[in-house]
Each structure stands twice: as structure tokens, then as C-alpha cells.
C-alpha atoms as a PDB file:
ATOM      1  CA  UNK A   1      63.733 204.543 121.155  1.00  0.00           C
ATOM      2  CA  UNK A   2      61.257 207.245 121.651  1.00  0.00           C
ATOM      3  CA  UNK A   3      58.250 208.138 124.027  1.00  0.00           C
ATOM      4  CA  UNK A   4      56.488 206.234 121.389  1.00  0.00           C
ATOM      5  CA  UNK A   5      58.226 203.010 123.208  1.00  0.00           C
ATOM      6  CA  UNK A   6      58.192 204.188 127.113  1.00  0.00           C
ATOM      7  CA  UNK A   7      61.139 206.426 126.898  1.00  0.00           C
ATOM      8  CA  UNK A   8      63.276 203.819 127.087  1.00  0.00           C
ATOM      9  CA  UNK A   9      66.658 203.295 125.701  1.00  0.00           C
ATOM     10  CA  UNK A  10      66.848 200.083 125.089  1.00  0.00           C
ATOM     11  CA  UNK A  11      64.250 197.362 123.506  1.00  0.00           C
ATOM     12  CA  UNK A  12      63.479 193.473 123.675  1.00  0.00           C
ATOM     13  CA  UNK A  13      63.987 191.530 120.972  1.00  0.00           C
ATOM     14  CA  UNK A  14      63.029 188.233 120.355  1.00  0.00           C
ATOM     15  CA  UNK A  15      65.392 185.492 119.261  1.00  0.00           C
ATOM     16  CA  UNK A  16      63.960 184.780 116.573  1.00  0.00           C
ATOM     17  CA  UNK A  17      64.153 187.998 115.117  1.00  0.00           C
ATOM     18  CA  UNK A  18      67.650 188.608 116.237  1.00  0.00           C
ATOM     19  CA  UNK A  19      68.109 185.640 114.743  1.00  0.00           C
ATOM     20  CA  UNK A  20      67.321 186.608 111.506  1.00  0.00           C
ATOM     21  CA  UNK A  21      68.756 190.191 111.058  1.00  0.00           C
ATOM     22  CA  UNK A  22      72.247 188.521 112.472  1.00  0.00           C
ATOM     23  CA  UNK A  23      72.549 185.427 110.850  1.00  0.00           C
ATOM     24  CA  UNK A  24      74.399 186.591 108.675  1.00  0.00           C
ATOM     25  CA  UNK A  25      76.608 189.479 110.295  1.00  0.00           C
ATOM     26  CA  UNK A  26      79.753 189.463 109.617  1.00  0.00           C
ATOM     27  CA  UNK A  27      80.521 190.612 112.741  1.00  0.00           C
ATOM     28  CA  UNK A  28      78.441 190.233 116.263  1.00  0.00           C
ATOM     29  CA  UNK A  29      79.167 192.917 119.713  1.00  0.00           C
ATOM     30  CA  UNK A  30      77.850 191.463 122.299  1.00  0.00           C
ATOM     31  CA  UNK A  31      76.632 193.908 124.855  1.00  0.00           C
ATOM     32  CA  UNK A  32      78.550 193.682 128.504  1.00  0.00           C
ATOM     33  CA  UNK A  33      75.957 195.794 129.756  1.00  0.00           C
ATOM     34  CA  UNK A  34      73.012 193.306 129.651  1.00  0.00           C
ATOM     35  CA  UNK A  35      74.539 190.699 132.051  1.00  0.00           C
ATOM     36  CA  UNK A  36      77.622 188.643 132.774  1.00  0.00           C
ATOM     37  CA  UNK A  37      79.885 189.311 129.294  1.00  0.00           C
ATOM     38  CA  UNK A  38      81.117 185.627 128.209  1.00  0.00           C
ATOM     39  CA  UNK A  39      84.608 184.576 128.644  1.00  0.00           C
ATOM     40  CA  UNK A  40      85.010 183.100 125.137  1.00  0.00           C
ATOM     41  CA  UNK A  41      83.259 181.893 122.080  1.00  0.00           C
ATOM     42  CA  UNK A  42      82.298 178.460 123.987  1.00  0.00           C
ATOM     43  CA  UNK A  43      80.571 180.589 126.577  1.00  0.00           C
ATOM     44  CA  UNK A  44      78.967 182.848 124.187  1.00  0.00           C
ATOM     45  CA  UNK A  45      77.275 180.058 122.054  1.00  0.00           C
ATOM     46  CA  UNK A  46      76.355 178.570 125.015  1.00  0.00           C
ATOM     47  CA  UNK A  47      74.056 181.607 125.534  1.00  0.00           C
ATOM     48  CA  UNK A  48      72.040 180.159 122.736  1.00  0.00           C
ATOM     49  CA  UNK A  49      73.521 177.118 120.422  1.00  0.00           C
ATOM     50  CA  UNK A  50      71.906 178.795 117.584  1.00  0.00           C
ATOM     51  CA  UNK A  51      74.884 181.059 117.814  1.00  0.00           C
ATOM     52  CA  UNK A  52      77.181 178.566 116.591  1.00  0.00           C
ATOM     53  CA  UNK A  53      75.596 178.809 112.860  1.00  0.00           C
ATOM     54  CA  UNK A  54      76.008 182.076 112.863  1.00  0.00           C
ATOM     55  CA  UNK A  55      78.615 183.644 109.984  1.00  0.00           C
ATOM     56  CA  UNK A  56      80.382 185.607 112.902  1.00  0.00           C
ATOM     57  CA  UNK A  57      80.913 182.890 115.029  1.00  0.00           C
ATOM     58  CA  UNK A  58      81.804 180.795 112.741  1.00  0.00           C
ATOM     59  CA  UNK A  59      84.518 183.334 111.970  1.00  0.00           C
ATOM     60  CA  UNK A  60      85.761 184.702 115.223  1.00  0.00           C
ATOM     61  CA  UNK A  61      84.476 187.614 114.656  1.00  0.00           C
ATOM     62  CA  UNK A  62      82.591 188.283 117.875  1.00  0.00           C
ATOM     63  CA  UNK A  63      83.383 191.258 120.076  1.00  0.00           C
ATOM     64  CA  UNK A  64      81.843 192.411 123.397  1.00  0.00           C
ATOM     65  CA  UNK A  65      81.917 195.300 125.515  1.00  0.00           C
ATOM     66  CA  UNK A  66      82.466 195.994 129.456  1.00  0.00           C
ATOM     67  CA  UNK A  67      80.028 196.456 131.988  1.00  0.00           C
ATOM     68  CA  UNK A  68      80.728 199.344 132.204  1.00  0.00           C
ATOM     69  CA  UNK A  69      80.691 200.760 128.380  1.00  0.00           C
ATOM     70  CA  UNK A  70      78.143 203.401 129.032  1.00  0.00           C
ATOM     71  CA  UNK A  71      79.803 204.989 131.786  1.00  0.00           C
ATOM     72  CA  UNK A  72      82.924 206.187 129.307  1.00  0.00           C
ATOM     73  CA  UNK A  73      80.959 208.388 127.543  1.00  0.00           C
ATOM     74  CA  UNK A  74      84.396 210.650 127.144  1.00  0.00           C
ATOM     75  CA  UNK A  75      85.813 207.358 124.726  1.00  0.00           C
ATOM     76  CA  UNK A  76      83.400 207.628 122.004  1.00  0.00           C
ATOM     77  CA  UNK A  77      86.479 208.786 119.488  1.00  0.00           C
ATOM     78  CA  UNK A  78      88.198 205.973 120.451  1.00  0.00           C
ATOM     79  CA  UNK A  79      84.802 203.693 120.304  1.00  0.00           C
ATOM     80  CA  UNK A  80      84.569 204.398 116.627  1.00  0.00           C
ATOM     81  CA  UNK A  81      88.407 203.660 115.908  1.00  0.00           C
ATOM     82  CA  UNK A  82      87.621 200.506 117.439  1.00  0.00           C
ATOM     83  CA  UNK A  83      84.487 199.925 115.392  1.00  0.00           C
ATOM     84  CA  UNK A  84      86.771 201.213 111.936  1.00  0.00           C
ATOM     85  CA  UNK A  85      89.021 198.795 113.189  1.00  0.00           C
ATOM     86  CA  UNK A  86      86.491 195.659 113.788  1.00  0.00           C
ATOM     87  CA  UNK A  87      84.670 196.429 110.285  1.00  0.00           C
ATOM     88  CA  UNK A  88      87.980 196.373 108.300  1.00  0.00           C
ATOM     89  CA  UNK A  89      89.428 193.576 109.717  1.00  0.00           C
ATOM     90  CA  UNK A  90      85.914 191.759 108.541  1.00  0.00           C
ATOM     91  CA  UNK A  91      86.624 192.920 105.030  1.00  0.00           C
ATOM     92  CA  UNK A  92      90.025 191.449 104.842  1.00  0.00           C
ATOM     93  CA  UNK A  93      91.454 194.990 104.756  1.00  0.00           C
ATOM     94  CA  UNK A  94      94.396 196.322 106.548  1.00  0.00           C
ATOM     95  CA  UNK A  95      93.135 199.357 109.096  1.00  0.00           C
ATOM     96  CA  UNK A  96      95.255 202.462 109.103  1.00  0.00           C
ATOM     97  CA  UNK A  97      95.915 202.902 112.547  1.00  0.00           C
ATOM     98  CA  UNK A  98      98.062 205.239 114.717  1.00  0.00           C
ATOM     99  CA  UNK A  99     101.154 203.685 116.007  1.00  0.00           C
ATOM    100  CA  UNK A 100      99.974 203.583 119.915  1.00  0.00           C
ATOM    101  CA  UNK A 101      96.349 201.496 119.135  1.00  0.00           C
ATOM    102  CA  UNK A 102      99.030 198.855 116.750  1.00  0.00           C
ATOM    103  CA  UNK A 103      99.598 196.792 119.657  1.00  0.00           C
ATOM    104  CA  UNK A 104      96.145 196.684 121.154  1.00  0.00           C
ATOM    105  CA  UNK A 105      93.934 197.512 117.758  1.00  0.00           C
ATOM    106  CA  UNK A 106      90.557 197.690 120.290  1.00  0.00           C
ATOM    107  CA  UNK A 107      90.234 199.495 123.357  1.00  0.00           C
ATOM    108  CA  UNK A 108      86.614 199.359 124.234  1.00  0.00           C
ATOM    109  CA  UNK A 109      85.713 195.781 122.224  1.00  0.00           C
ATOM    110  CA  UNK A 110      87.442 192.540 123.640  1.00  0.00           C
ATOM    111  CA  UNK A 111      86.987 189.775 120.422  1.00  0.00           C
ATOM    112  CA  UNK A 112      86.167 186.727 122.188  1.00  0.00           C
ATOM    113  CA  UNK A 113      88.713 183.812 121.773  1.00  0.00           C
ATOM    114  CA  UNK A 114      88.335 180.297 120.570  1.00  0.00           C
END
């Protein structure tokens, strides 16, 4: 956001209008940054049981980050693999990866379990 908002880099949104722009997602990140990241999907639709409708959810596809994401600003390469990685999985396609990132296809997003 610009100085038009504060200067700050983040902004509020309300559910409702989260709601609506990620109903439909096909894939959520939950941001570890904002507070306490959730364990697994139970604990993440317990954040808000309108969660469980959503198309992500309903699919496993929900992914968060650490707390401490925005310190690694040296592992944005490696972000973006992981984001390749999360994106094509949600199509149904096969990722190209390097053989070192086949065993543990995300680095810096954990996909919350059942």
C-alpha cells in the first residue's frame, strides 16, 4: 500500500470481503505472520467456519507460511518455486522440478493436513 493508506504494508480486510474474492480460490496461503499459524485444516476452519465452504478447503489445498517468512528475504527464488509448485499442483499438472525440491516440493509453504 502507499502513503495514500498510512505507509503501511499491510491492510485490513473485512471478512466479508475476503470472503468473497476467496470463495472460490483454488488455493488459500494463510499468512504465519499475522498470529499463531494453525496446525491443520481443523484448526484453520476453526478460525472462521465459513472456511469450510470454501473451494480450497474443501480441497486441501491450503498452505501457510512461518512466522518468520519476512525475515528470509534471501529465499524469494525459492518462494516462487514453491508458489509454481502450489499453482500446478491445483491445475492437476505435474511441476517440473529439480531433483533436490522432489522430496520436499515446498520449502517456505507447509499445506495444512486433514
Amino acid at each position: 500500500a502507499g502513503d495514500s493508506e498510512g505507509g503501511m504494508s499491510s491492510i485490513n480486510v473485512t471478512m466479508e470481503d475476503f470472503s468473497m474474492a476467496a470463495h472460490d480460490a483454488d488455493v488459500l496461503v494463510y499468512n504465519g505472520t499475522i498470529e499463531t499459524r494453525p496446525r491443520d485444516m481443523k484448526d484453520f476452519v476453526s478460525k472462521s467456519p465459513a472456511f469450510a465452504d470454501f473451494k480450497a478447503v474443501r480441497n486441501g489445498a491450503v498452505y501457510t507460511t512461518d512466522k518468520d517468512f519476512f525475515q528470509k528475504t534471501t529465499g524469494i527464488a525459492e518462494f516462487i518455486l514453491d508458489m509454481n509448485m502450489v499453482v500446478r499442483a491445483a491445475d492437476g499438472k505435474v511441476a517440473d522440478r529439480v531433483a533436490d525440491r522432489v522430496a520436499n516440493p515446498t520449502i517456505y509453504l507447509k499445506k495444512l493436513s486433514e
